[in-house]
N, C-alpha and C. Protein backbone atom coordinates (compact mmCIF):
# COMPACT_ATOMS: atom_id res chain seq x y z
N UNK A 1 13.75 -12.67 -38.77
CA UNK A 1 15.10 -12.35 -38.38
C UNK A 1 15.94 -13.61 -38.27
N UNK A 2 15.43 -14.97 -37.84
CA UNK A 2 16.25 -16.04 -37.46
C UNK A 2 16.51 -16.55 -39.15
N UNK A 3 15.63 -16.05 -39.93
CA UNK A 3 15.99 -16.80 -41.17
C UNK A 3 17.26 -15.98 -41.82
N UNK A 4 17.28 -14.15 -41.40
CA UNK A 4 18.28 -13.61 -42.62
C UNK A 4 19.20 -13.96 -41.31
N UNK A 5 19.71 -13.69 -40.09
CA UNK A 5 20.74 -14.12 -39.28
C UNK A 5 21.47 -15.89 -39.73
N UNK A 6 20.21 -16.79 -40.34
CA UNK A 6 20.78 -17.81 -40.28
C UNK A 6 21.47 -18.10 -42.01
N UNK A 7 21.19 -16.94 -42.42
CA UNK A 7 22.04 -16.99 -44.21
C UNK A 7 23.29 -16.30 -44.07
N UNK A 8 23.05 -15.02 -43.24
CA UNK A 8 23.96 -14.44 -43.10
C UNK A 8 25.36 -15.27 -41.92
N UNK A 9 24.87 -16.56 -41.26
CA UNK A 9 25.99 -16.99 -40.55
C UNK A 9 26.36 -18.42 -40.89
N UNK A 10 25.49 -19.09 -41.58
CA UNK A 10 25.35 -20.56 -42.53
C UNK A 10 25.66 -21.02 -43.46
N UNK A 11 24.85 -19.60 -44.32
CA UNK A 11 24.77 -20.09 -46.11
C UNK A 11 25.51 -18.86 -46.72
N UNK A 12 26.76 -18.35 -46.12
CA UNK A 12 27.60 -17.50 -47.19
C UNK A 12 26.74 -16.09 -47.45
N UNK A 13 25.62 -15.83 -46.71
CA UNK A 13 24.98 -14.66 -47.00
C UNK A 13 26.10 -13.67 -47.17
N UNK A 14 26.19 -12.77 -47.73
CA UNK A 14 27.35 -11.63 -47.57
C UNK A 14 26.56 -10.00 -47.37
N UNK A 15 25.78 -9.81 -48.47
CA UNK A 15 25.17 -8.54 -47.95
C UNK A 15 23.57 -8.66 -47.53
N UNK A 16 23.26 -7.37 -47.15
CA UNK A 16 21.68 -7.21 -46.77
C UNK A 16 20.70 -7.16 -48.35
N UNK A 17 21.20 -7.13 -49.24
CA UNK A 17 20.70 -7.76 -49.98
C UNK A 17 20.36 -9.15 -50.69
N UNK A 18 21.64 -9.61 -50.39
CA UNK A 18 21.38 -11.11 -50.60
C UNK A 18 20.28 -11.91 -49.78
N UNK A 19 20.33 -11.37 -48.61
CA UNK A 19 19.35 -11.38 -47.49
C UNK A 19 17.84 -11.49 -47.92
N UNK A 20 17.59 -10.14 -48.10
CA UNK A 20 16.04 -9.76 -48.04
C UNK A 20 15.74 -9.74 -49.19
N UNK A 21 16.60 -9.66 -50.40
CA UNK A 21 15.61 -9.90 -51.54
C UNK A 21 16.41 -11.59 -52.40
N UNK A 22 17.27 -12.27 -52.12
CA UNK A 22 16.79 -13.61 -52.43
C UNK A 22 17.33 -14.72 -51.48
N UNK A 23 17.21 -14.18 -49.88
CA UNK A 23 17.29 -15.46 -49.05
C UNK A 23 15.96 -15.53 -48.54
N UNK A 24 15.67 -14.66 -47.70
CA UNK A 24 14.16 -14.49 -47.45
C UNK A 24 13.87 -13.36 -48.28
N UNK A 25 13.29 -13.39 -49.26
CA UNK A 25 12.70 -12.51 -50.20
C UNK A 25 11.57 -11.53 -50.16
N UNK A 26 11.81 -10.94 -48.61
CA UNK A 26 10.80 -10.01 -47.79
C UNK A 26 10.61 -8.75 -48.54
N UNK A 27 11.40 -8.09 -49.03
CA UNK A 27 11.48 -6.72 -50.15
C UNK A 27 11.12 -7.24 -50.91
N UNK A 28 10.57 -7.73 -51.41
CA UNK A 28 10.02 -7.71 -52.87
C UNK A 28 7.85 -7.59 -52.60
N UNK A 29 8.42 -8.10 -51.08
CA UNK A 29 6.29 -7.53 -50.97
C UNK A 29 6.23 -6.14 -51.38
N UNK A 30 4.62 -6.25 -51.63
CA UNK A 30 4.11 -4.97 -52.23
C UNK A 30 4.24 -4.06 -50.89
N UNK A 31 3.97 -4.66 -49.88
CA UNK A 31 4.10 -3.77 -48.85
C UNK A 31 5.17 -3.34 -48.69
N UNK A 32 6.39 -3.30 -48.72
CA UNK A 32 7.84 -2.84 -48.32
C UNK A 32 8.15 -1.23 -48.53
N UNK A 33 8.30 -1.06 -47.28
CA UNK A 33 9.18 0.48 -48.03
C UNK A 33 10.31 0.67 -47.42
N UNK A 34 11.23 1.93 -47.64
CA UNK A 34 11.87 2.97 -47.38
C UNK A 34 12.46 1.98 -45.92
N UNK A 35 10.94 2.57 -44.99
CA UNK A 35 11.50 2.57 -43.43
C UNK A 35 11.87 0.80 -42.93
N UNK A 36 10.91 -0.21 -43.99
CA UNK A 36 11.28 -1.61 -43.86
C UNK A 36 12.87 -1.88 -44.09
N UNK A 37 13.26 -1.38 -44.90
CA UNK A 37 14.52 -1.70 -45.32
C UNK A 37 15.81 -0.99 -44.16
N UNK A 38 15.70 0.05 -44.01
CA UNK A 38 16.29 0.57 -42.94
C UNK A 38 16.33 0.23 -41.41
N UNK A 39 14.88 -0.92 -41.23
CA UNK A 39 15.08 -1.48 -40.19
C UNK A 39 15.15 -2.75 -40.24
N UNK A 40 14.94 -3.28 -41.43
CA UNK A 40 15.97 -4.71 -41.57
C UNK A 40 17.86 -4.15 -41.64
N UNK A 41 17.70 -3.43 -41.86
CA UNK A 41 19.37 -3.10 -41.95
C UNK A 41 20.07 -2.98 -40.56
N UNK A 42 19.19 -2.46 -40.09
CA UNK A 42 19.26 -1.91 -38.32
C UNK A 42 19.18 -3.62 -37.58
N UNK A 43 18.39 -4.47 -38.11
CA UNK A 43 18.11 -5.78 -37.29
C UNK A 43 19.10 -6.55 -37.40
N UNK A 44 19.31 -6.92 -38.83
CA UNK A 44 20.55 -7.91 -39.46
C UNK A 44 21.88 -7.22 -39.13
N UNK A 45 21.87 -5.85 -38.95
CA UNK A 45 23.57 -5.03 -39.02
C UNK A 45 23.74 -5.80 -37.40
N UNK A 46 22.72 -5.27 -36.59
CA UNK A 46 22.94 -5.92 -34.80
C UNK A 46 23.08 -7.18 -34.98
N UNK A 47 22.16 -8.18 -35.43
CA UNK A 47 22.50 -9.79 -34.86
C UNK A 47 23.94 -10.06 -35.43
N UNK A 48 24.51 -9.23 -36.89
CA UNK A 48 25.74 -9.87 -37.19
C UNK A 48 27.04 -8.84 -36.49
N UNK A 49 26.32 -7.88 -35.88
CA UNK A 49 27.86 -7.22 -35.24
C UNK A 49 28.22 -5.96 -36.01
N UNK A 50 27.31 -5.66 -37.07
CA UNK A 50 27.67 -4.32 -37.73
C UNK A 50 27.83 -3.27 -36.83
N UNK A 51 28.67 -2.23 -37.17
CA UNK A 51 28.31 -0.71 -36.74
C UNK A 51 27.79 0.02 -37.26
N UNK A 52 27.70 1.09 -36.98
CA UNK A 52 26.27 2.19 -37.36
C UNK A 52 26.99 2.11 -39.10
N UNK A 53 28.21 2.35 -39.13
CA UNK A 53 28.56 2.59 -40.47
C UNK A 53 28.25 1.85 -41.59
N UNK A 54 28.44 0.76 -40.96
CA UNK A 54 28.18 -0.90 -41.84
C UNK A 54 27.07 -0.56 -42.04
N UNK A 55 26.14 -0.65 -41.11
CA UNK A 55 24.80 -0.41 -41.07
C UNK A 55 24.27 0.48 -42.49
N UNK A 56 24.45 1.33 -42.32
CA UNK A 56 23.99 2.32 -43.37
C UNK A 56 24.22 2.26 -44.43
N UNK A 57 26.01 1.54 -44.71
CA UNK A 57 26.71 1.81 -46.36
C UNK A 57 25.73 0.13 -46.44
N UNK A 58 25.41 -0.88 -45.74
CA UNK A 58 24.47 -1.84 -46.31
C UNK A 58 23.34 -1.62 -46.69
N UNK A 59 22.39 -0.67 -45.92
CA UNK A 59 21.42 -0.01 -46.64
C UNK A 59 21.15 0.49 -47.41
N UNK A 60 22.05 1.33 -47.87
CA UNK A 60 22.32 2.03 -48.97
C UNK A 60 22.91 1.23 -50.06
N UNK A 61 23.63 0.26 -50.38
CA UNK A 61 23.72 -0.63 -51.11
C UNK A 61 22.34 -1.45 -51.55
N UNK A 62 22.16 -1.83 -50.28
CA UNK A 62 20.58 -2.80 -50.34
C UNK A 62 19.50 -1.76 -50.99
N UNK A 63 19.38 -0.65 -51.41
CA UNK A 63 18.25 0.21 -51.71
C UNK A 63 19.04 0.21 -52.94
N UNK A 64 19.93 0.49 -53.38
CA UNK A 64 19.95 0.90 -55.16
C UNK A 64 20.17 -0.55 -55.89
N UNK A 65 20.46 -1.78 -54.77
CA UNK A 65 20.43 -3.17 -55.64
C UNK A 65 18.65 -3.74 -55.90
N UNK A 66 17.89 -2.87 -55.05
CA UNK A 66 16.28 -3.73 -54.75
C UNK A 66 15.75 -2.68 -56.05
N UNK A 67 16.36 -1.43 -55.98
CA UNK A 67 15.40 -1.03 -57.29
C UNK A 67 15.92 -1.01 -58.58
N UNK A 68 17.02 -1.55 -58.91
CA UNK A 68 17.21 -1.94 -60.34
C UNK A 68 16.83 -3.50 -60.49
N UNK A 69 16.48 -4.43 -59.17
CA UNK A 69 16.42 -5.69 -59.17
C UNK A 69 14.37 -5.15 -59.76
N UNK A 70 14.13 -4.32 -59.24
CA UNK A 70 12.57 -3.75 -59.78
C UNK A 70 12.33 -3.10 -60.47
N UNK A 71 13.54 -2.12 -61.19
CA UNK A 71 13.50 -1.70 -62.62
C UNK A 71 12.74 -2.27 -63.55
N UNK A 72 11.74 -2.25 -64.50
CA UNK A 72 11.38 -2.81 -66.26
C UNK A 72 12.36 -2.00 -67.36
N UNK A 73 12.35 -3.51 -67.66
CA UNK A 73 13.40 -3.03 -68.74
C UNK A 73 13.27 -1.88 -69.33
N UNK A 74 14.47 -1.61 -70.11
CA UNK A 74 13.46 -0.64 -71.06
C UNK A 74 12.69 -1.68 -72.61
N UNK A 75 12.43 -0.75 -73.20
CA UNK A 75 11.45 -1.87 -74.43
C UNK A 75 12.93 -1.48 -75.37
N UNK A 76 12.84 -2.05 -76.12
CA UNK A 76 13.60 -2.51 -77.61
C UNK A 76 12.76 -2.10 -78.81
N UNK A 77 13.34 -1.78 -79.81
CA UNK A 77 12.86 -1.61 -81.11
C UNK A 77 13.22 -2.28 -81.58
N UNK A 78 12.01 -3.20 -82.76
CA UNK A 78 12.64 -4.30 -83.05
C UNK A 78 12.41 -3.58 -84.56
């Protein structure tokens, strides 16, 4: 938490994605799910002052940016 609080108030962090998948790059473990992300959203939305609303439309941002950031391409025909 002191590391995404300290991107998000230091280094220009702007969303909960910039955060968790390339300041501290915690979403990208194999372990991560669903409920991780929703309570990093819940942790980082409080230390920076979000409201429930913030809260959520960042989560919800942060979930459709982590799985096209984990998308495979598609293949090409060459």
């Amino acid at each position: 938490m002191a590391e995404a609080v300290h991107a998000m108030s230091d280094e220009y962090a702007v969303t909960l994605a910039d955060v968790v998948l390339r300041r501290v790059p915690v979403a990208l473990g194999a372990c991560w799910s669903a409920e991780c992300g929703r309570m990093a959203s819940k942790r980082v939305g409080s230390a920076v002052g979000w409201d429930e609303r913030q809260t959520f439309a960042a989560w919800e941002v942060f979930e459709a940016e982590r799985e096209a950031f984990l998308r495979k391409p598609a293949a090409t025909g060459a």
